[in-house]
C-alpha atoms as a PDB file:
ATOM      1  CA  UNK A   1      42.305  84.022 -39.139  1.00  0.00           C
ATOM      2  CA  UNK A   2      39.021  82.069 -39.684  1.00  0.00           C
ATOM      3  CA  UNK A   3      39.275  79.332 -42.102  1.00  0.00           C
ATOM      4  CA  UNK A   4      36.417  77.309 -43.561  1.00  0.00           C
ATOM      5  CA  UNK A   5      37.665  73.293 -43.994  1.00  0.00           C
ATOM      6  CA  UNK A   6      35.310  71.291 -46.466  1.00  0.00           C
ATOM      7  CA  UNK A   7      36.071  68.064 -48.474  1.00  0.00           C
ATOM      8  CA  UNK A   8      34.529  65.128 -50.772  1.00  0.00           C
ATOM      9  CA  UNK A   9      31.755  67.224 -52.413  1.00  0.00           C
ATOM     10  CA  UNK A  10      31.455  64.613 -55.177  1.00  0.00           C
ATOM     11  CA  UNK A  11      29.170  66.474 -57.270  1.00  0.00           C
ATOM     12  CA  UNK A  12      26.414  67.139 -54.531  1.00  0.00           C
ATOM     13  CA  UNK A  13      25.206  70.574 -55.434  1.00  0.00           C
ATOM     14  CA  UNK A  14      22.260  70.282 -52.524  1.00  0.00           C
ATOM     15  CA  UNK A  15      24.786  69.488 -49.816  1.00  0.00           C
ATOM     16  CA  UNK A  16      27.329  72.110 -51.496  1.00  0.00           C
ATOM     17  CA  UNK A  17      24.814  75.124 -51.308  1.00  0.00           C
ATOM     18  CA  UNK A  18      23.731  74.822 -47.655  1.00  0.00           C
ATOM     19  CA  UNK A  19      26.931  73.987 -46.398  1.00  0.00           C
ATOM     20  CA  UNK A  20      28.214  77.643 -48.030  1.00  0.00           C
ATOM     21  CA  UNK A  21      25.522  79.479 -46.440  1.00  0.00           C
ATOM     22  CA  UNK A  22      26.099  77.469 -43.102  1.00  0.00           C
ATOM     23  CA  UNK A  23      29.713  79.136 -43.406  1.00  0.00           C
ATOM     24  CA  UNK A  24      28.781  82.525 -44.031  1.00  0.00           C
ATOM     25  CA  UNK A  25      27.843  82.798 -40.894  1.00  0.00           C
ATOM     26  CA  UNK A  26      31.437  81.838 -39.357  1.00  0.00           C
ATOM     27  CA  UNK A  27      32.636  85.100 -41.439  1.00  0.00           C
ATOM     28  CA  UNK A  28      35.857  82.884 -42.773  1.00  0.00           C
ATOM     29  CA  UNK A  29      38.753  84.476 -44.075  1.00  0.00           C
ATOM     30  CA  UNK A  30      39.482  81.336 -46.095  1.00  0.00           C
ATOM     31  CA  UNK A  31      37.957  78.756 -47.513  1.00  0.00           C
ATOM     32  CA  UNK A  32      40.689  75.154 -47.946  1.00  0.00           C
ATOM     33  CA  UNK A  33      38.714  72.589 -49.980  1.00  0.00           C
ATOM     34  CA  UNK A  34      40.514  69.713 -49.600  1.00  0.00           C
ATOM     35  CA  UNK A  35      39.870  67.344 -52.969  1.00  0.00           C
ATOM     36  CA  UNK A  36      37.174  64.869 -54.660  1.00  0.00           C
ATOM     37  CA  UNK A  37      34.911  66.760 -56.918  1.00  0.00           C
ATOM     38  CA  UNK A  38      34.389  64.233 -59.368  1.00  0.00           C
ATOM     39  CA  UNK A  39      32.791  61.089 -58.086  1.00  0.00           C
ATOM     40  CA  UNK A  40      29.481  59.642 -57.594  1.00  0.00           C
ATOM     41  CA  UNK A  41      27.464  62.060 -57.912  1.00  0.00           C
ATOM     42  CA  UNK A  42      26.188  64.509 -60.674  1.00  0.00           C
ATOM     43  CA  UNK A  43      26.548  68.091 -60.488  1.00  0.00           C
ATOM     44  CA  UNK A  44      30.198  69.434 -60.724  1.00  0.00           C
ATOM     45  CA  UNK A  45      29.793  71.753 -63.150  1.00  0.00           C
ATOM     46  CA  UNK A  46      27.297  73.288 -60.511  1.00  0.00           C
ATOM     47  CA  UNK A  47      29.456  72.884 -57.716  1.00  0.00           C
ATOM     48  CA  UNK A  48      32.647  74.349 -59.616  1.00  0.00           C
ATOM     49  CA  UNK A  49      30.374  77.333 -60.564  1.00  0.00           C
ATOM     50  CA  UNK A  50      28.906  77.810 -56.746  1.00  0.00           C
ATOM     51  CA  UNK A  51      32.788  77.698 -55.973  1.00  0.00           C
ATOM     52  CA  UNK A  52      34.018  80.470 -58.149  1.00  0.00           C
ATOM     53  CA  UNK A  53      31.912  82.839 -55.974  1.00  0.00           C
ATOM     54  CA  UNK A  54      33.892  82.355 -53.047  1.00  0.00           C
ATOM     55  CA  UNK A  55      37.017  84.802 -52.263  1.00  0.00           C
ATOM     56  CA  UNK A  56      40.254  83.112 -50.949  1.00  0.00           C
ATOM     57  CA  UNK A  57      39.668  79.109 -51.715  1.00  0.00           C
ATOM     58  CA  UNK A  58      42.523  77.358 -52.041  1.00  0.00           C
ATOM     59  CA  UNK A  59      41.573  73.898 -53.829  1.00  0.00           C
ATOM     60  CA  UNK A  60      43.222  70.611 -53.667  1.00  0.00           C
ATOM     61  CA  UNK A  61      43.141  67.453 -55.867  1.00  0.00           C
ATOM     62  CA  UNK A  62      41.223  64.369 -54.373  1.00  0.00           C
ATOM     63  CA  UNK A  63      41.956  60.957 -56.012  1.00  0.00           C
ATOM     64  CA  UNK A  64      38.466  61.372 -57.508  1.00  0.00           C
ATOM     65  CA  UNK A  65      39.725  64.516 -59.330  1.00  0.00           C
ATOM     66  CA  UNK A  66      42.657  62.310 -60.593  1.00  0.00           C
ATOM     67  CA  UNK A  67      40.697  59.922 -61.906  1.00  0.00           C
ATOM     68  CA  UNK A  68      38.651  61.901 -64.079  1.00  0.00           C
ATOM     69  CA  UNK A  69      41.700  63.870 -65.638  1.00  0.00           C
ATOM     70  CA  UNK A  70      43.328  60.737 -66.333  1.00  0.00           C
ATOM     71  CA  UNK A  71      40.252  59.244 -68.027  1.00  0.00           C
ATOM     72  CA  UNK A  72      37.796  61.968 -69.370  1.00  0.00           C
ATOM     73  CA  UNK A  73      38.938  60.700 -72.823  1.00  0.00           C
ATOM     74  CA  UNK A  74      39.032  57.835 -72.595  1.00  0.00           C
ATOM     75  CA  UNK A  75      35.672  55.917 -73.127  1.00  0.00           C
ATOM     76  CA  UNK A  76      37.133  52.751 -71.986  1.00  0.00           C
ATOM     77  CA  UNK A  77      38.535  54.194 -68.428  1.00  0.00           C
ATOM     78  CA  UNK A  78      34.844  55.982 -67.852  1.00  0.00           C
ATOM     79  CA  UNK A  79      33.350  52.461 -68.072  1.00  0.00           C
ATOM     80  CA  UNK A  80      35.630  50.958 -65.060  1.00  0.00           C
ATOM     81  CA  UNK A  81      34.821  53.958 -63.454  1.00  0.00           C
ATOM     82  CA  UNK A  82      31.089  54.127 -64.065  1.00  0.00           C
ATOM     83  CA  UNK A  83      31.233  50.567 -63.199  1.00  0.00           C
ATOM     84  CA  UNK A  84      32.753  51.098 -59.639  1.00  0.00           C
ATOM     85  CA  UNK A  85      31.400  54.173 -58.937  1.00  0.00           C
ATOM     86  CA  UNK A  86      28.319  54.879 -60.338  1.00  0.00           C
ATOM     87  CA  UNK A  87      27.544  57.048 -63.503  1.00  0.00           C
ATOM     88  CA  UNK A  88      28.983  60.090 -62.553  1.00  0.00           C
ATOM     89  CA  UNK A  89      32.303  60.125 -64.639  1.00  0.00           C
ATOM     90  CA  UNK A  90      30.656  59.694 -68.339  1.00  0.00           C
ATOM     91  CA  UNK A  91      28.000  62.170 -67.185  1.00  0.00           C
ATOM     92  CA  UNK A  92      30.053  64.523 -66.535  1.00  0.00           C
ATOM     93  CA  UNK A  93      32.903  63.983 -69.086  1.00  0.00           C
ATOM     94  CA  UNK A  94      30.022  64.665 -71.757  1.00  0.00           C
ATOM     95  CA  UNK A  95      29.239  67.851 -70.131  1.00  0.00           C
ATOM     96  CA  UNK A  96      31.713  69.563 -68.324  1.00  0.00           C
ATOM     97  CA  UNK A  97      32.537  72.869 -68.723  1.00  0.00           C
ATOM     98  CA  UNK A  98      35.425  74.698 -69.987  1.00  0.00           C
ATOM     99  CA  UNK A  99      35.641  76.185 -66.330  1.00  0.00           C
ATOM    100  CA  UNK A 100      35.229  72.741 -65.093  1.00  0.00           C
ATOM    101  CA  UNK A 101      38.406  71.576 -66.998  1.00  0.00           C
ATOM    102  CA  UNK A 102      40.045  74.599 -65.438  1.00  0.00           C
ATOM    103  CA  UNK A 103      39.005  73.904 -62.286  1.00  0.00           C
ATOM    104  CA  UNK A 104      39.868  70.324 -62.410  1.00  0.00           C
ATOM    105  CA  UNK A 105      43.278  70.293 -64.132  1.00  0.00           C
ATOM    106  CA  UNK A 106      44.556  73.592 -61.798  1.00  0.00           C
ATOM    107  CA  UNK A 107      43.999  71.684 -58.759  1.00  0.00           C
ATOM    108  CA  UNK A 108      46.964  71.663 -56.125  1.00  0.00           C
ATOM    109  CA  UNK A 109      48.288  68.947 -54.461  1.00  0.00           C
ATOM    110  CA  UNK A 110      48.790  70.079 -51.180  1.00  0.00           C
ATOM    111  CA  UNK A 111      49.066  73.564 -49.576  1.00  0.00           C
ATOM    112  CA  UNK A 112      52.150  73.918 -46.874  1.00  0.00           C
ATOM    113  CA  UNK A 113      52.293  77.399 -44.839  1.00  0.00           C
ATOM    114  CA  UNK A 114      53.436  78.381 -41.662  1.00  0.00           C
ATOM    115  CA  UNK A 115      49.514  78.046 -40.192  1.00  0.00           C
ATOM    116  CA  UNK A 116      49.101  75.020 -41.240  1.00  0.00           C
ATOM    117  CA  UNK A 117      49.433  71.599 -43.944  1.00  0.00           C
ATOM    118  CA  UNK A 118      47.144  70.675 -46.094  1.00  0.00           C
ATOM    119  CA  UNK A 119      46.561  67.094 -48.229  1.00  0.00           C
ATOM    120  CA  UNK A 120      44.011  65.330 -49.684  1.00  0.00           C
ATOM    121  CA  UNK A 121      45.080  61.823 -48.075  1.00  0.00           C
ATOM    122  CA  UNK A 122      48.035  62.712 -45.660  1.00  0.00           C
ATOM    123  CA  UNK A 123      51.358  63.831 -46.241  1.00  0.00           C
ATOM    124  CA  UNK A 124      52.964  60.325 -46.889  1.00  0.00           C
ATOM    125  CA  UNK A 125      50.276  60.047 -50.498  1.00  0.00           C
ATOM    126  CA  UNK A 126      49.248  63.263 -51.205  1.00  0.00           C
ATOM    127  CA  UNK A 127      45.781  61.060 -52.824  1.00  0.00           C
ATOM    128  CA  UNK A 128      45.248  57.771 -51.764  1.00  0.00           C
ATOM    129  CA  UNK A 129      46.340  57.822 -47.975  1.00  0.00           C
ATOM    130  CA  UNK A 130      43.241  56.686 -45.842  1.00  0.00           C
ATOM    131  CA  UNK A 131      44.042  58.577 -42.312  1.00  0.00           C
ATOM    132  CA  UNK A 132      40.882  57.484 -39.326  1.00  0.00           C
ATOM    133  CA  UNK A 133      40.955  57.838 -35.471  1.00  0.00           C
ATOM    134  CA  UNK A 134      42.941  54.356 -35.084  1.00  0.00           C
ATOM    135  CA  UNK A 135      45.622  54.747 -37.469  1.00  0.00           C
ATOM    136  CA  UNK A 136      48.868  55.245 -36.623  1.00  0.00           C
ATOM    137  CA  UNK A 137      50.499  58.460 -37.124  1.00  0.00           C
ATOM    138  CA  UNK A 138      53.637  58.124 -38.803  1.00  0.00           C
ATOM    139  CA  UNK A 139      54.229  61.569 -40.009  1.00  0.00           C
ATOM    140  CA  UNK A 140      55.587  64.828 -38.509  1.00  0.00           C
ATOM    141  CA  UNK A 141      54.911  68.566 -38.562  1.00  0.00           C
ATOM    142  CA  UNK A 142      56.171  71.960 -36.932  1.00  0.00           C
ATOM    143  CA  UNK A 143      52.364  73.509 -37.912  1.00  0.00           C
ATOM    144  CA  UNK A 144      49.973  73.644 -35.701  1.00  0.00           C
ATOM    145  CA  UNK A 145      47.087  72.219 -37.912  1.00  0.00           C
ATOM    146  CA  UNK A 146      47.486  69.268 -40.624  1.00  0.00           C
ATOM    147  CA  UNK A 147      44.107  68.998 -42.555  1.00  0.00           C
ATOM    148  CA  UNK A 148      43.003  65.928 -44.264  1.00  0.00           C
ATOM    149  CA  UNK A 149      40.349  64.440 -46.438  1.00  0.00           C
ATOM    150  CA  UNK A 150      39.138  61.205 -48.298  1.00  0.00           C
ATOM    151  CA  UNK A 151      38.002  59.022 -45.439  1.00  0.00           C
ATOM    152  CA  UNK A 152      34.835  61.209 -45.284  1.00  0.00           C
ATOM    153  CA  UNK A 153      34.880  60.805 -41.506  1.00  0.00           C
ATOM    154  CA  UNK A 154      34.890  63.758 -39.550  1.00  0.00           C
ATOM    155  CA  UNK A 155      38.219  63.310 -37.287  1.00  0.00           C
ATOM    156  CA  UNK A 156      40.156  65.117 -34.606  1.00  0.00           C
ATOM    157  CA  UNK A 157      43.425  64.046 -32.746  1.00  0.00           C
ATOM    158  CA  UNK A 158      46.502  65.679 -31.725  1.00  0.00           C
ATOM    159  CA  UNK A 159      49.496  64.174 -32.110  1.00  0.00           C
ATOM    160  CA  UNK A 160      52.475  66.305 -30.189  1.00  0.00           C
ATOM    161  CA  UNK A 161      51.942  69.624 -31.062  1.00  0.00           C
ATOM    162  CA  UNK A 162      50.103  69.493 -34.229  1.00  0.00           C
ATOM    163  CA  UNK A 163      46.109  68.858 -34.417  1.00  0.00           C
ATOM    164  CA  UNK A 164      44.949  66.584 -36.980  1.00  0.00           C
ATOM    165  CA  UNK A 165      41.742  67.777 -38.566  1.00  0.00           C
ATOM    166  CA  UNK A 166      39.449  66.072 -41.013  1.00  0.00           C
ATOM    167  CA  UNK A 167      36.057  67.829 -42.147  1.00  0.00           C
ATOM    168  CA  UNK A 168      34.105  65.059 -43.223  1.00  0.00           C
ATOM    169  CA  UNK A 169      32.300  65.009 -46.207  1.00  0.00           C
ATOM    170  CA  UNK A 170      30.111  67.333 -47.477  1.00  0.00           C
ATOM    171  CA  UNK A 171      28.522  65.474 -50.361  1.00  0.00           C
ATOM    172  CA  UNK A 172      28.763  61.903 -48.977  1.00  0.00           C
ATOM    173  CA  UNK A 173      29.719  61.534 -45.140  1.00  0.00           C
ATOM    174  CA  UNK A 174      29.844  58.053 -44.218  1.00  0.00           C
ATOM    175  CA  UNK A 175      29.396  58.197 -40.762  1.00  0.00           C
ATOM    176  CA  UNK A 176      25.924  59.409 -40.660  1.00  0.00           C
ATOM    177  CA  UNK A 177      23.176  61.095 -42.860  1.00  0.00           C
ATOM    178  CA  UNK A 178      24.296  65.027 -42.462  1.00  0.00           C
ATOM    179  CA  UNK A 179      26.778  67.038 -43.926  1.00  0.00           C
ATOM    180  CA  UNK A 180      29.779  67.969 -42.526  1.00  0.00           C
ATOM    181  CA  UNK A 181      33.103  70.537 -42.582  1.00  0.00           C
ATOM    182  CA  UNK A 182      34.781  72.198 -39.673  1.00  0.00           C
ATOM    183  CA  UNK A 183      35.722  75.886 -38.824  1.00  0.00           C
ATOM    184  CA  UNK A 184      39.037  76.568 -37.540  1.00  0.00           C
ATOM    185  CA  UNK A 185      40.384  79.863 -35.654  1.00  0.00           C
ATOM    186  CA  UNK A 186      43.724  79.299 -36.637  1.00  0.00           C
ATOM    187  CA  UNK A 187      45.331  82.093 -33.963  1.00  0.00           C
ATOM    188  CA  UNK A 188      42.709  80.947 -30.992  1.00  0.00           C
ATOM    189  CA  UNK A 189      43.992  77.534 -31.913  1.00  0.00           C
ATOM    190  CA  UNK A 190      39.755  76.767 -31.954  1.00  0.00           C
ATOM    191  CA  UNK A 191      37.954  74.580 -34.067  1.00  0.00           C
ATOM    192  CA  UNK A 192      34.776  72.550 -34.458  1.00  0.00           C
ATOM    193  CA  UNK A 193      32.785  70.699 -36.525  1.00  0.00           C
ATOM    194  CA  UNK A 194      29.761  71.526 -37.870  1.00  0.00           C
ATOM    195  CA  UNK A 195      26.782  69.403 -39.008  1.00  0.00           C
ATOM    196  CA  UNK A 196      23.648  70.051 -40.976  1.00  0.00           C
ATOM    197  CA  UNK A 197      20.407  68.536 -42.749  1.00  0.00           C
ATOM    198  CA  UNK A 198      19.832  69.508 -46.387  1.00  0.00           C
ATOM    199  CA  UNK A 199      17.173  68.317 -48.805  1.00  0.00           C
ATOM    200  CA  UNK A 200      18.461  65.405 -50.382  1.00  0.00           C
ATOM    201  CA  UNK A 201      14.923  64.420 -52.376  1.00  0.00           C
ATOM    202  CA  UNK A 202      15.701  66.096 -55.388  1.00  0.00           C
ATOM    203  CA  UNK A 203      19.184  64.119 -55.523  1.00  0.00           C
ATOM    204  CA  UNK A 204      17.644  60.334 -54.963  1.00  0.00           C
ATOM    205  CA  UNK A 205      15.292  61.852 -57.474  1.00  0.00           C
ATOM    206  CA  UNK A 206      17.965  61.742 -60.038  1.00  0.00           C
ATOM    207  CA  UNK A 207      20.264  58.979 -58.869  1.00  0.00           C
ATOM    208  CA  UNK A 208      16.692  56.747 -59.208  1.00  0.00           C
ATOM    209  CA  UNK A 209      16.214  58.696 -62.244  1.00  0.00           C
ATOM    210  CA  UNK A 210      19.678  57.221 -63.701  1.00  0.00           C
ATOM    211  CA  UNK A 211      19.147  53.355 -62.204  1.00  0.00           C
ATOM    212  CA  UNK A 212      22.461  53.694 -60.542  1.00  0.00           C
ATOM    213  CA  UNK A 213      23.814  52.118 -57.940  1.00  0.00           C
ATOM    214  CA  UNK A 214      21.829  51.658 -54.664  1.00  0.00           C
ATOM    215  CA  UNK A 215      24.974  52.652 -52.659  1.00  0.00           C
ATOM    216  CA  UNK A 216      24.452  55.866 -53.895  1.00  0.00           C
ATOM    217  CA  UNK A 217      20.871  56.051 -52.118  1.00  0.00           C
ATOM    218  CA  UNK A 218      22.037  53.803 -49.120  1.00  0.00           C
ATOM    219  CA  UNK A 219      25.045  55.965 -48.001  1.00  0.00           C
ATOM    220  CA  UNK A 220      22.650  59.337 -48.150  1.00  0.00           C
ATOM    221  CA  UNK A 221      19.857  57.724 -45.626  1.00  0.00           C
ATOM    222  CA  UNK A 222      22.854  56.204 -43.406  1.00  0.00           C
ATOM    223  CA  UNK A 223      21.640  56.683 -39.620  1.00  0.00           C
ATOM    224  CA  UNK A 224      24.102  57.511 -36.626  1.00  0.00           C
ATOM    225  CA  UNK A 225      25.607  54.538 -35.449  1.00  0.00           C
END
């Protein structure tokens, strides 16, 4: 079984579209998106739509995702938001979808079978856990793969017997300027991480557009350290 592992889209529809036709090519049998819609950036509804296409996509709930179902009423909570983040949260709370709202509030929080585990931070906060190359494990597994998100840092160690996987980010690594998820042959025990270009003008187009926060631009012209 060939699985497709993506994570921290955050609204980029540019990065999101590429990335899918990068994984055609792998021929997965399943596609594990492992959290963060909402956040920073603008086109969810887009994104959420470009997802429904796909056949066998399990979908889990980042803490971005959380944030905006806890807050997509409430004008004060999009403000803190907005204010950290950038202006993605009342942008989208004024225009999201009805299949956006489905999307968002039937997200899972994890996904356990006997392939593999699956969280958004790690298996000790399903949301909030920050897992990188230095930190110290402090969780088990009988699976062969744990997946993980949120640091949007591509990552691979293997602790024991288990291989800990992250994907990176496709909307907003942080490492460097491309995109990123990772293909894994789950009965090969085979995996590797892919990166790509995309055309990001039409995105600092917008985010200039809005007069939001440089970070946004920064973090999208990031060169390899």
């Amino acid at each position: 079984m060939t699985l497709a592992v993506f994570s921290d889209v955050h609204g980029n529809i540019y990065s999101l579209e590429k990335a899918l036709k990068l994984m055609e090519i792998f021929k997965p049998d399943k596609y594990l998106f492992l959290g963060d819609m909402a956040g920073y950036y603008y086109y969810q509804n887009e994104c959420i739509e470009l997802l429904g296409s796909l056949d066998n996509l399990i979908s889990l709930k980042g803490n971005h995702d959380e944030y905006f179902i806890s807050s997509y009423c409430d004008k004060d909570k999009l403000k803190k938001l907005d204010d950290k983040y950038g202006k993605s949260y009342s942008i989208l709370s004024s225009t999201v979808s009805q299949k956006s709202k489905f999307f968002f509030n039937n997200l899972q929080e994890c996904e356990k079978n006997q392939y593999f585990e699956a969280y958004h931070g790690s298996p000790n906060n399903f949301l909030e856990d920050y897992v990188y190359k230095n930190t110290e494990i402090n969780f088990q597994s009988k699976v062969l793969f744990i997946f993980l998100g949120h640091t949007h840092y591509p990552m691979k160690k293997k602790i024991n017997d288990t291989f800990i996987i992250n994907p990176g980010s496709i909307g907003q690594p942080r490492d460097f300027n491309q995109g990123s998820f990772s293909i894994v042959n789950l009965e090969e025990k085979k995996f590797e991480n892919v990166r790509y270009d995309y055309d990001k003008s039409k995105l600092v187009e917008m985010i200039v557009t809005l007069k939001d926060k440089n970070y946004l631009l920064d973090v999208l012209e990031r060169e390899r350290k």
